[in-house]
C-alpha atoms as a PDB file:
ATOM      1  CA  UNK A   1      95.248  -6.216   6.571  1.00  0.00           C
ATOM      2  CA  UNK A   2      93.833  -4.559   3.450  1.00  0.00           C
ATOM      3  CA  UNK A   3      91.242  -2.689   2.813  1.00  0.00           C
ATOM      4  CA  UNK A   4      88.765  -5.300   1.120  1.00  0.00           C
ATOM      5  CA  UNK A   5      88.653  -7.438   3.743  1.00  0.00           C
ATOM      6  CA  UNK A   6      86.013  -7.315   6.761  1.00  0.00           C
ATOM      7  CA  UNK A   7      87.487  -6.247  10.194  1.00  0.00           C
ATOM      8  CA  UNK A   8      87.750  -8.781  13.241  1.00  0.00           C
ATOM      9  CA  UNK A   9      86.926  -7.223  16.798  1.00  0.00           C
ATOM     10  CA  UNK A  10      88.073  -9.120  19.629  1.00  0.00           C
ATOM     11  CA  UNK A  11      85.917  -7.659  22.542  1.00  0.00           C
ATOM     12  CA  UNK A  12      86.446  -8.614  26.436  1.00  0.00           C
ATOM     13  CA  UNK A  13      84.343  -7.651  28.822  1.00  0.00           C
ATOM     14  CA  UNK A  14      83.059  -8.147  32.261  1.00  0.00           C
ATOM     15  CA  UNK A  15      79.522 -10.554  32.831  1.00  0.00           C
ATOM     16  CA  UNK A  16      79.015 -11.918  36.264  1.00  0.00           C
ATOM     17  CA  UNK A  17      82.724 -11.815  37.384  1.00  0.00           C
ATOM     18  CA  UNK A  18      83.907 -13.470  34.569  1.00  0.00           C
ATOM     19  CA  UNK A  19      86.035 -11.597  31.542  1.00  0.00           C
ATOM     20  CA  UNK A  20      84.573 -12.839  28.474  1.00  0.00           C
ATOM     21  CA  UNK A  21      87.284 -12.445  25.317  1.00  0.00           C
ATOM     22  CA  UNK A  22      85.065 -12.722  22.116  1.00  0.00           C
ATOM     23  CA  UNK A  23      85.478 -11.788  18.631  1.00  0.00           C
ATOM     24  CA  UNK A  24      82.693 -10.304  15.951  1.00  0.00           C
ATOM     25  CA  UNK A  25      82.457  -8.440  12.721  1.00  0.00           C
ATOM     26  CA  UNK A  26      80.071  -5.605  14.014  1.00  0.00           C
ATOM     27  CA  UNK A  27      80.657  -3.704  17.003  1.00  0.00           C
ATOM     28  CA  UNK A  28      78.429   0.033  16.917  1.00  0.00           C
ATOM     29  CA  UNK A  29      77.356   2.362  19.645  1.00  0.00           C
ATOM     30  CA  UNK A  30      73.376   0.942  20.690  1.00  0.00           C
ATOM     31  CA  UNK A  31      70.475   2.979  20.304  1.00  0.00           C
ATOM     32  CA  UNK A  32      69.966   2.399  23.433  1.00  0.00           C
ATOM     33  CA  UNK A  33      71.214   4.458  26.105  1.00  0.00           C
ATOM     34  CA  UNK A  34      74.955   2.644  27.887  1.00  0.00           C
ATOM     35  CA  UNK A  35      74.973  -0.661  25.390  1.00  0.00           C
ATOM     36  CA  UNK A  36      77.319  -1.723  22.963  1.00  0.00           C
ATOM     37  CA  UNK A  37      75.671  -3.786  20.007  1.00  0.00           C
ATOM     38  CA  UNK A  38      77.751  -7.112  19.298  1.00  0.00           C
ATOM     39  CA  UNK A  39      76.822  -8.748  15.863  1.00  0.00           C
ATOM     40  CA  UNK A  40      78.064 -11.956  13.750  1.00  0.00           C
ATOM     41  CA  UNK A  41      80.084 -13.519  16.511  1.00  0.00           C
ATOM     42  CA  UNK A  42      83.240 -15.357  15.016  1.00  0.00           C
ATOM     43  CA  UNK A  43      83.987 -18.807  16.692  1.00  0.00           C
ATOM     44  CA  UNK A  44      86.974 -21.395  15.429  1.00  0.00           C
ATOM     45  CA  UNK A  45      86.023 -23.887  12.907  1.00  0.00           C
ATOM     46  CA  UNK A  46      85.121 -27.338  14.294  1.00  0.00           C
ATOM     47  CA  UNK A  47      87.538 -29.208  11.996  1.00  0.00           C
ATOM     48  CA  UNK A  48      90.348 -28.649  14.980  1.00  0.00           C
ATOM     49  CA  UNK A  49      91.431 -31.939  16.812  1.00  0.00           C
ATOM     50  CA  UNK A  50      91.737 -30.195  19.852  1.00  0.00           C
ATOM     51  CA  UNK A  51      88.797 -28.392  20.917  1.00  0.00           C
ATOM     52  CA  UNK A  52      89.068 -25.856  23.669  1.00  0.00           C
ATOM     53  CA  UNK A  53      86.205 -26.198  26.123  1.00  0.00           C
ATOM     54  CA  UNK A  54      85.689 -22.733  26.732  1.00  0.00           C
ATOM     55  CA  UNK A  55      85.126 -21.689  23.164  1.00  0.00           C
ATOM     56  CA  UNK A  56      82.449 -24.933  23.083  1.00  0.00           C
ATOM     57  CA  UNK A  57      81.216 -23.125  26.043  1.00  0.00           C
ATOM     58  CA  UNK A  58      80.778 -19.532  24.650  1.00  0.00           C
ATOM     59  CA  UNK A  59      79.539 -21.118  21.003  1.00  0.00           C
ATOM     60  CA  UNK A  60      76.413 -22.980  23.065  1.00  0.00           C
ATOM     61  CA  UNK A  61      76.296 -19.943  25.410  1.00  0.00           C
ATOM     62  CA  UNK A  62      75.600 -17.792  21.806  1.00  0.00           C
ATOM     63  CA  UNK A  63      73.989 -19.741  19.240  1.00  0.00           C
ATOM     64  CA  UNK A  64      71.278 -18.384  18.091  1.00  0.00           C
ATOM     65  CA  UNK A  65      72.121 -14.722  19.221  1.00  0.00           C
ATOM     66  CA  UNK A  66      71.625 -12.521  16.436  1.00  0.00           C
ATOM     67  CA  UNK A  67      73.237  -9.470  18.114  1.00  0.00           C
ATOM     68  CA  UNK A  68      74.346  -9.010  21.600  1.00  0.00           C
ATOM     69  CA  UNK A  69      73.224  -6.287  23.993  1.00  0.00           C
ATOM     70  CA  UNK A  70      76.817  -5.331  26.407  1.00  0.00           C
ATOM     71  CA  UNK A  71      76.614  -2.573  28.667  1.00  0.00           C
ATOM     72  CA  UNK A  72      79.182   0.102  28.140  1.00  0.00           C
ATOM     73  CA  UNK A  73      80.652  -0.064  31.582  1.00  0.00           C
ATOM     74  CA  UNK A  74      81.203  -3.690  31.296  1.00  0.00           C
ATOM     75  CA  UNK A  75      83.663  -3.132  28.557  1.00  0.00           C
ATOM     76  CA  UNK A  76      87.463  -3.657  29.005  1.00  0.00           C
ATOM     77  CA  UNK A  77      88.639  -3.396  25.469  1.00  0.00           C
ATOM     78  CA  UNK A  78      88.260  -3.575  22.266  1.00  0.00           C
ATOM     79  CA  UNK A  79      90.935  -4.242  19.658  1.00  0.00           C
ATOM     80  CA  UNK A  80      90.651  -4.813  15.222  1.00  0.00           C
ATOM     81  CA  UNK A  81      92.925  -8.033  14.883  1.00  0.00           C
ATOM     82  CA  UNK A  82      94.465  -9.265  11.732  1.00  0.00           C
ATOM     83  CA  UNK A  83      93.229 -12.769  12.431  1.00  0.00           C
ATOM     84  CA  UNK A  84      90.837 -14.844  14.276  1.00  0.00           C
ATOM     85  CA  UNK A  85      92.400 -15.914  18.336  1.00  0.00           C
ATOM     86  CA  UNK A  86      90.243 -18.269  20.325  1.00  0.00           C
ATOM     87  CA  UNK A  87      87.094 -16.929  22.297  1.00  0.00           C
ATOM     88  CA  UNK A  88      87.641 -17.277  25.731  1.00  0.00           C
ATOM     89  CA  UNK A  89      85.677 -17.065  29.484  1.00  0.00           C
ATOM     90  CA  UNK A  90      88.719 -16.664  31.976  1.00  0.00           C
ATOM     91  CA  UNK A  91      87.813 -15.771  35.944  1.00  0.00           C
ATOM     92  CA  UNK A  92      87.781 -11.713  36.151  1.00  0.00           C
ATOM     93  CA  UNK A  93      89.578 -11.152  39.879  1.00  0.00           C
ATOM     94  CA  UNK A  94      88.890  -8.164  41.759  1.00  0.00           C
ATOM     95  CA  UNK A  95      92.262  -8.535  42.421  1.00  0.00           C
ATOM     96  CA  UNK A  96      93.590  -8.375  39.088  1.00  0.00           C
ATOM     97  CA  UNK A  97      94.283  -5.918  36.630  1.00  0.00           C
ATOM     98  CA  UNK A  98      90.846  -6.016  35.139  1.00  0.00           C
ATOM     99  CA  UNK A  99      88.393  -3.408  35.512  1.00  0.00           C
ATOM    100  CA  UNK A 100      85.291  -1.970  33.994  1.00  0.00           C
ATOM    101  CA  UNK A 101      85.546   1.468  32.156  1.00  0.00           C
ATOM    102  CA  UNK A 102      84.057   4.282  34.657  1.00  0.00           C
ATOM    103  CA  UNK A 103      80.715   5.760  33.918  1.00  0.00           C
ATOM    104  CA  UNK A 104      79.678   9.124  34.546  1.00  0.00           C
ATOM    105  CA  UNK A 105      76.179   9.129  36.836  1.00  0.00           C
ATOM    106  CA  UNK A 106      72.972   9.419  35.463  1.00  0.00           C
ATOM    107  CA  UNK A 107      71.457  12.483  34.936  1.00  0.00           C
ATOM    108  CA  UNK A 108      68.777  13.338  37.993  1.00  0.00           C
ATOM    109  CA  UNK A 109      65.451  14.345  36.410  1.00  0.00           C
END
């Protein structure tokens, strides 16, 4: 990839035992104490035949999100990609090789 162009992210993490695979442009360290910020979500152009259902899901799930709030913990990974794969929600089993990335405690006050 060169330099001029904008990175892709492709994000998964964990919401309501479900791994959701996404990709963005923006992904920064929240102000806000645990989150990730998610910004400019990057879904598959429309002018496919076959459309994938989940990705129709995810779109309607995110359209008119501006930026995207993930809690730190709920993150799985996070890889820059050359190109653009299709966004994805895929069953998370407890089971499975999928977990969340440990937290330290809270500080007591």
């Amino acid at each position: 990839m060169s330099k001029s162009e904008d990175p892709i992210y492709r994000i998964i993490f964990l919401n309501q035992g479900q791994a959701y695979e996404m990709y963005a442009k923006q992904i920064y360290q929240s102000d806000l104490w645990g989150f990730l910020e998610i910004e400019e979500f990057i879904f598959g152009e429309r002018t496919q035949m076959v459309v994938d259902p989940s990705e129709e899901r995810l779109k309607a799930q995110f359209e008119g999100v501006n930026r995207s709030f993930v809690p730190m913990h709920a993150v799985v990974r996070i890889d820059e990609v050359e190109r653009l794969g299709v966004a994805k929600i895929t069953e998370a089993k407890a089971s499975g090789n999928i977990m969340p990335f440990p937290m330290p405690p809270l500080p007591v006050k």
